[in-house]
N, C-alpha and C. Protein backbone atom coordinates (compact mmCIF):
# COMPACT_ATOMS: atom_id res chain seq x y z
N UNK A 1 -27.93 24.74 35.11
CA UNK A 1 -27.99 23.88 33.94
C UNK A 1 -28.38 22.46 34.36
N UNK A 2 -29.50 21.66 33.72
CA UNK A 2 -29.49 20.87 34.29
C UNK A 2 -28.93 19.75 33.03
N UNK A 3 -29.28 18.16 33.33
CA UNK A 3 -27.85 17.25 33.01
C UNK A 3 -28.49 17.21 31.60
N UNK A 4 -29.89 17.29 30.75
CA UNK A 4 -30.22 17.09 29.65
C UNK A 4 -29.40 18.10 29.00
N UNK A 5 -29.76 19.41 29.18
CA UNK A 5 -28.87 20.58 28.52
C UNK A 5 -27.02 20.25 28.03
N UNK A 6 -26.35 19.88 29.31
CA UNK A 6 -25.28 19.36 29.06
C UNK A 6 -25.04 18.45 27.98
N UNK A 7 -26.00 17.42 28.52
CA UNK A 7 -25.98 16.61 26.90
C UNK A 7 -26.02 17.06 25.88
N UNK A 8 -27.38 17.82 25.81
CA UNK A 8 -27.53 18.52 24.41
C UNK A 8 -25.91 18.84 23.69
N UNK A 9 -25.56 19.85 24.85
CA UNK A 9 -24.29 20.71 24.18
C UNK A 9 -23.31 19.68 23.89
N UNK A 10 -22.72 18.76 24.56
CA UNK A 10 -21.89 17.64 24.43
C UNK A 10 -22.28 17.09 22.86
N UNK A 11 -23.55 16.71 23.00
CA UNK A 11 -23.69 15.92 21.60
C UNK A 11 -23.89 16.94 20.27
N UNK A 12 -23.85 18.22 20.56
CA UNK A 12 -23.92 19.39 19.52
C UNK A 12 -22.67 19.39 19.03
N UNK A 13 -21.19 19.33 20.15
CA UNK A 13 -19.97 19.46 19.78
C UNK A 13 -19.56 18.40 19.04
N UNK A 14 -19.74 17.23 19.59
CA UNK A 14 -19.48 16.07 19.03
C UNK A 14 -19.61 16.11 17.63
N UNK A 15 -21.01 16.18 16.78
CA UNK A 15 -21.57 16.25 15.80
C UNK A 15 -20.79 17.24 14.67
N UNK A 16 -20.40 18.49 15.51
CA UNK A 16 -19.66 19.51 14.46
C UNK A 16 -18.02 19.03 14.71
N UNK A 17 -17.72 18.00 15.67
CA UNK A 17 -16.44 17.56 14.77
C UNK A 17 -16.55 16.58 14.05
N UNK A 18 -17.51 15.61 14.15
CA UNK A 18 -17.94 14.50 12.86
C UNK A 18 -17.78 15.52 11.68
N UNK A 19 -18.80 16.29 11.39
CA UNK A 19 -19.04 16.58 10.52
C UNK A 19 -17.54 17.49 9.50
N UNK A 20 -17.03 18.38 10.28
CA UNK A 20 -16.03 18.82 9.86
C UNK A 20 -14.40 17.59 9.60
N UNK A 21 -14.83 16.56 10.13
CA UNK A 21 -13.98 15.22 10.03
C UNK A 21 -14.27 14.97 8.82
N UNK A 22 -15.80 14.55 8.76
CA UNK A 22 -16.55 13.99 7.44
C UNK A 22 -16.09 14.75 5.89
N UNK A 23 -16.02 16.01 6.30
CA UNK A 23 -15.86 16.81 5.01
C UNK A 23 -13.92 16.55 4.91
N UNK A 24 -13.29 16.93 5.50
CA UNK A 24 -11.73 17.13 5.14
C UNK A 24 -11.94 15.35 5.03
N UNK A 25 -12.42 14.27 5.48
CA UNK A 25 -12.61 12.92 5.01
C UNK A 25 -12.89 12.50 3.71
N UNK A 26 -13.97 13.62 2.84
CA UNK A 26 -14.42 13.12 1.70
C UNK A 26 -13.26 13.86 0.53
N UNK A 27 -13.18 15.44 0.95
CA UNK A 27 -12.09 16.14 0.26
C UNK A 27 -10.29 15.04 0.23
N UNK A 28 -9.97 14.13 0.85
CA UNK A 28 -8.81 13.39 0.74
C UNK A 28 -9.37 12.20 -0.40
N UNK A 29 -10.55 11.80 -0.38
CA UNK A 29 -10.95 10.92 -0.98
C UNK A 29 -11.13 10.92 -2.20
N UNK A 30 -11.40 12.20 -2.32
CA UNK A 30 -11.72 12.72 -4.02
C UNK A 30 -10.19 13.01 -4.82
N UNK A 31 -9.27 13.40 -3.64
CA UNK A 31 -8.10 13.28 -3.62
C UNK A 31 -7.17 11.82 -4.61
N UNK A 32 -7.61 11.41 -3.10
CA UNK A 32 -7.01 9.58 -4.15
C UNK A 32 -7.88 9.25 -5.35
N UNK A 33 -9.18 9.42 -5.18
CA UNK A 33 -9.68 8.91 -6.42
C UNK A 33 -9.01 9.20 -7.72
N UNK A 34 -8.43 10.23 -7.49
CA UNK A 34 -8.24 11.35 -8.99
C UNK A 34 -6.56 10.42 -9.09
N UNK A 35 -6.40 10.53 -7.62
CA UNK A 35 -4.24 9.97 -8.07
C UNK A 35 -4.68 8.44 -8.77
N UNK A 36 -6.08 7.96 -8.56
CA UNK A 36 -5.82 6.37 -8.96
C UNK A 36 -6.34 6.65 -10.53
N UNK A 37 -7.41 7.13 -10.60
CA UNK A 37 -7.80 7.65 -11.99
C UNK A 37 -6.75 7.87 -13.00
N UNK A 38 -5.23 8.84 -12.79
CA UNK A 38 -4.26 9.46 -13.14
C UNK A 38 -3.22 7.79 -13.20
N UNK A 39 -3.23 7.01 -12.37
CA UNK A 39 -2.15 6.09 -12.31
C UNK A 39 -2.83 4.97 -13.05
N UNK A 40 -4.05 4.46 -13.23
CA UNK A 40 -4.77 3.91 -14.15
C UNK A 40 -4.85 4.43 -15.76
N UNK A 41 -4.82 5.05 -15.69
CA UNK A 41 -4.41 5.90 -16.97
C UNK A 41 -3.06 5.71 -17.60
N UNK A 42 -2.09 5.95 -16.58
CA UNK A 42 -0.96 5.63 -17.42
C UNK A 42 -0.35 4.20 -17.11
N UNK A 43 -1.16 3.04 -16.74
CA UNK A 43 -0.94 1.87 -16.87
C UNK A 43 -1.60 1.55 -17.77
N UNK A 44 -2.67 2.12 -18.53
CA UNK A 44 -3.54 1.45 -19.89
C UNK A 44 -2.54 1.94 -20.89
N UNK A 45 -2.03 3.15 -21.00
CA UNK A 45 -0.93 3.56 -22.04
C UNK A 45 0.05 2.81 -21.96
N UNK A 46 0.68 2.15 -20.67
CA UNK A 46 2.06 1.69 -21.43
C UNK A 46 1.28 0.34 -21.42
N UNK A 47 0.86 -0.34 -20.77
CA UNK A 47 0.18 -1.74 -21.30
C UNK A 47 -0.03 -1.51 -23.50
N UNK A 48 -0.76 -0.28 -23.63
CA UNK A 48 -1.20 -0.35 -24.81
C UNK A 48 0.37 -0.51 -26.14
N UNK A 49 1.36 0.45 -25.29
CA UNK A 49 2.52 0.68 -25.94
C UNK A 49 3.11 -0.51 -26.10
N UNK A 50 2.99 -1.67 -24.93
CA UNK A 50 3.76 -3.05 -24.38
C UNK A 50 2.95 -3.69 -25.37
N UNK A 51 1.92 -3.91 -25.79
CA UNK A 51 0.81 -4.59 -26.98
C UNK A 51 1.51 -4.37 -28.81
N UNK A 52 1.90 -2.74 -28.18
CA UNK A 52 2.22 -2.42 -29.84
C UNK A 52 3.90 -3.20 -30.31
N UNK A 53 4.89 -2.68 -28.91
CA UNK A 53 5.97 -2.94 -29.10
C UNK A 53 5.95 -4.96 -29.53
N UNK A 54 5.29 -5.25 -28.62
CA UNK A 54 5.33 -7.53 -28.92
C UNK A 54 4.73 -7.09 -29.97
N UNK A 55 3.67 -6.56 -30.78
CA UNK A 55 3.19 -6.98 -32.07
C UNK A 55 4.18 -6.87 -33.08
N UNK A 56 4.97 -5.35 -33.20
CA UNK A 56 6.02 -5.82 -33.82
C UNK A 56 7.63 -6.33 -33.97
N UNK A 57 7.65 -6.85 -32.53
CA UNK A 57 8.50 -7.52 -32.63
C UNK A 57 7.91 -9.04 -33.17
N UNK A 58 6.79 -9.54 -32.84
CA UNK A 58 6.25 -10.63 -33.26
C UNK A 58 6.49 -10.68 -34.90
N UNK A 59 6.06 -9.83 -35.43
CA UNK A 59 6.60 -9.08 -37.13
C UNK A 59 8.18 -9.90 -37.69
N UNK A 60 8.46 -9.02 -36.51
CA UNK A 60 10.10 -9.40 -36.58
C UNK A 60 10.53 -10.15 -37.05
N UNK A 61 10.34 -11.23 -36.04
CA UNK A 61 10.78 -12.38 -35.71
C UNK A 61 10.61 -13.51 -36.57
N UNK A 62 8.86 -13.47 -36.52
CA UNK A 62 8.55 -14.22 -37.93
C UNK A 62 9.04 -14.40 -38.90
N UNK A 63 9.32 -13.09 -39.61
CA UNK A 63 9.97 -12.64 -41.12
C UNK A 63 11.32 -13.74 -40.48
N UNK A 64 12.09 -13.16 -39.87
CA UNK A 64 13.28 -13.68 -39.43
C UNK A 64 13.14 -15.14 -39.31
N UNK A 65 12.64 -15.10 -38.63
CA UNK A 65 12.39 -17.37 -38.73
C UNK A 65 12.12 -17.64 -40.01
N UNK A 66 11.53 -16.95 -40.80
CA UNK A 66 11.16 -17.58 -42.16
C UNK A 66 11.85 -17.54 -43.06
N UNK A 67 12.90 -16.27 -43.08
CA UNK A 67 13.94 -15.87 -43.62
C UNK A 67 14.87 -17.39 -43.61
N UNK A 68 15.26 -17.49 -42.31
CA UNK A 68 16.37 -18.52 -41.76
C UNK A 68 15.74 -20.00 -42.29
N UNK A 69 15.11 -20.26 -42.02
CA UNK A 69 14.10 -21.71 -42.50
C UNK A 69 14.22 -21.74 -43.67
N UNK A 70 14.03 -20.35 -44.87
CA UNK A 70 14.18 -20.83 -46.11
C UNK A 70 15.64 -21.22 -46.56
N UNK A 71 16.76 -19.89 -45.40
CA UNK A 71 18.04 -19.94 -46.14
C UNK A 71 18.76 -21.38 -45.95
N UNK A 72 17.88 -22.42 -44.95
CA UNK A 72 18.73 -23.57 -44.08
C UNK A 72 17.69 -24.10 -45.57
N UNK A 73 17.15 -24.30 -45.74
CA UNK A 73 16.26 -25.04 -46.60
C UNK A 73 17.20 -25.06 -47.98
N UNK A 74 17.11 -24.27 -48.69
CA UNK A 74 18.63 -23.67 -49.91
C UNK A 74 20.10 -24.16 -49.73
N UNK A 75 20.25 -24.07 -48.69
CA UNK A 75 21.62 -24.18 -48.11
C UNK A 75 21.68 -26.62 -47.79
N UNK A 76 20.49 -26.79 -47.69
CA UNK A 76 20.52 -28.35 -47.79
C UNK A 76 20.25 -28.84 -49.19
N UNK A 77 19.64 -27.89 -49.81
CA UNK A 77 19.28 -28.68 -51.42
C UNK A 77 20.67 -28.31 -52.44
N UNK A 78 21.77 -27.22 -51.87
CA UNK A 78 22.48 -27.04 -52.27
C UNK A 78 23.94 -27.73 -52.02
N UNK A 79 23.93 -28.63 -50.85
CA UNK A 79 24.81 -29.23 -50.71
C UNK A 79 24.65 -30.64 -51.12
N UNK A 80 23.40 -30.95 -51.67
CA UNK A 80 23.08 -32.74 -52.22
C UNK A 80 23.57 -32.37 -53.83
């Protein structure tokens, strides 16, 4: 055998563990993509739920401040 041949085979092996690296490399990747896809997903839902819940508590509150503002308002024209 002479030393080119060796090479050859050396860099033949090399190549088929890249490659078999490369693949179980891309198969983990498609992996995470999907867990971030899945965890992005349910951060737009509760963000969306966290949007709905302040809107109506914003509701709430309002009514309630306005409620109180009128009853303090009544409650001063009623004591002059």
């Amino acid at each position: 055998m002479e030393a080119t041949e060796i090479l050859v085979i050396i860099l033949s092996i090399f190549l088929a563990i890249f490659l078999f690296v490369s693949i179980v490399l891309i198969g983990l990747l498609i992996k995470v993509t999907l867990q971030i896809k899945k965890v992005t997903t349910a951060a737009n839902k509760a963000v969306t739920n966290a949007e709905a819940l302040t809107a109506n508590i914003s509701k709430v509150t309002s009514q309630a401040f306005l409620g109180k503002a009128i009853i303090n308002q009544l409650k001063k024209l009623t004591k002059k």
